[in-house]
Protein backbone atom coordinates (compact mmCIF):
# COMPACT_ATOMS: atom_id res chain seq x y z
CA UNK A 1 97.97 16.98 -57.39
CA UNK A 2 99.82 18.11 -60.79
CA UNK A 3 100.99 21.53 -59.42
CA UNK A 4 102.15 20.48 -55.68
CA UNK A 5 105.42 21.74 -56.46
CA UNK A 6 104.03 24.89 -56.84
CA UNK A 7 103.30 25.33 -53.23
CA UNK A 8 106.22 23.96 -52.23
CA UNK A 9 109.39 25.69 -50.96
CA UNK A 10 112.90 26.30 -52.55
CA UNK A 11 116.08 27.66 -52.17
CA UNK A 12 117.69 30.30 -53.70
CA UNK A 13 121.21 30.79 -52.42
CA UNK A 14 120.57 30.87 -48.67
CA UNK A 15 116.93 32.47 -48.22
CA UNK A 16 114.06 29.85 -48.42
CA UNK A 17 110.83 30.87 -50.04
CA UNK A 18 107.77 29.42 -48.71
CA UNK A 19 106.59 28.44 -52.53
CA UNK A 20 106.60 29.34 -56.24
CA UNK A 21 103.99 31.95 -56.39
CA UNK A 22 105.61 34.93 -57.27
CA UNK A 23 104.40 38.77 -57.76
CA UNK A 24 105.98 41.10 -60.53
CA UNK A 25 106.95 44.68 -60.51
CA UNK A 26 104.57 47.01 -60.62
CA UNK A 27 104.53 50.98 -60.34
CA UNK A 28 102.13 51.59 -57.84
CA UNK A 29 102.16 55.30 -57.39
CA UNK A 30 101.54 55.77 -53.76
CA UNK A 31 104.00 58.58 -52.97
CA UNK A 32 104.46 61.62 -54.04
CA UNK A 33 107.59 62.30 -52.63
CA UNK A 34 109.09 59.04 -53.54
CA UNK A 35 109.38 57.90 -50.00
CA UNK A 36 108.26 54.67 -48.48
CA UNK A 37 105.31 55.40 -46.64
CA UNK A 38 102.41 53.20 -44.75
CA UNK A 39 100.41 52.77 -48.00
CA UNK A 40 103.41 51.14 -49.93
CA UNK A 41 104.07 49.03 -46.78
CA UNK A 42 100.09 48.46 -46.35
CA UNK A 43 100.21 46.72 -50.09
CA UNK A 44 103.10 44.64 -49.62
CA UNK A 45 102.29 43.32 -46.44
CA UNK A 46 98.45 42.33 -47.29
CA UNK A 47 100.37 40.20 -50.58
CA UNK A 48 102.74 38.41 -48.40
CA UNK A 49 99.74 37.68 -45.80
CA UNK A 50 97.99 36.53 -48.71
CA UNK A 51 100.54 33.90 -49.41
CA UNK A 52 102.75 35.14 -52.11
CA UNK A 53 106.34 33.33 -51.74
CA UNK A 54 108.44 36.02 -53.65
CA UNK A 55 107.36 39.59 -54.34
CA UNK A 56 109.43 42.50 -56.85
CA UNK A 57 108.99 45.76 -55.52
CA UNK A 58 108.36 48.27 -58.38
CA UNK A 59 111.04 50.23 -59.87
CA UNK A 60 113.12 52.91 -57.91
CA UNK A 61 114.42 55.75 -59.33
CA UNK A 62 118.05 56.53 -58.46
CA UNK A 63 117.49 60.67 -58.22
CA UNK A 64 115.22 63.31 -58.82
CA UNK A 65 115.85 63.42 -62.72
CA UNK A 66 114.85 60.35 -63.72
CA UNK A 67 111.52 58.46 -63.33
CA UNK A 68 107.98 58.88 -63.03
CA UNK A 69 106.11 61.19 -60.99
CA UNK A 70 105.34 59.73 -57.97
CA UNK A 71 107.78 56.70 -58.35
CA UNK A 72 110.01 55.50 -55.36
CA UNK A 73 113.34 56.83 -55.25
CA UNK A 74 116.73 56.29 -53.55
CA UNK A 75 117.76 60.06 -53.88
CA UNK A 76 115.77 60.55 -50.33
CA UNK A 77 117.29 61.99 -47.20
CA UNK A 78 118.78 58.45 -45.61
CA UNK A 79 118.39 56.50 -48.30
CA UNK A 80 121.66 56.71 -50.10
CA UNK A 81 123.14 53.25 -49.43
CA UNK A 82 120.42 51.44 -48.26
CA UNK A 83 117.32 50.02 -49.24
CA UNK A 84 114.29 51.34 -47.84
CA UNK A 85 112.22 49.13 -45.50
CA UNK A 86 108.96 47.31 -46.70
């Protein structure tokens, strides 16, 4: 098969990735408070089911200020210092 490395898995520094297939960033505008919530966790998990080997979670905005409407941000109660959980 002329794309069998594609399904194949790699390393990258010490986390192995089940395969090539990777999904971008994308702004998906599920919150409106810019908090994680089920939705967001809903979409990510049905891609990884699916088979995807690497996935970029959207952009984050670092406070209030900055952003889009409706964009996750790192500015919420908890979430200064840590990455929220998808």
């Amino acid at each position: 098969m002329r794309l069998q490395r594609l399904f194949q898995p790699f390393e990258i520094n010490q986390m192995t990735v089940k395969n090539r297939l990777a999904m971008t960033a994308m702004h998906l505008l599920y919150t409106e408070d810019g908090s994680v919530n089920q939705r967001t966790k809903d979409f990510y998990l049905a891609r990884a089911k699916g088979g995807v080997g690497m996935i970029i979670a959207g952009g984050t905005a670092a406070d209030p200020y900055i952003g889009y409407s409706h964009m996750l941000r790192m500015d919420q109660a908890g979430a200064a210092g840590r990455r929220p959980r998808l």
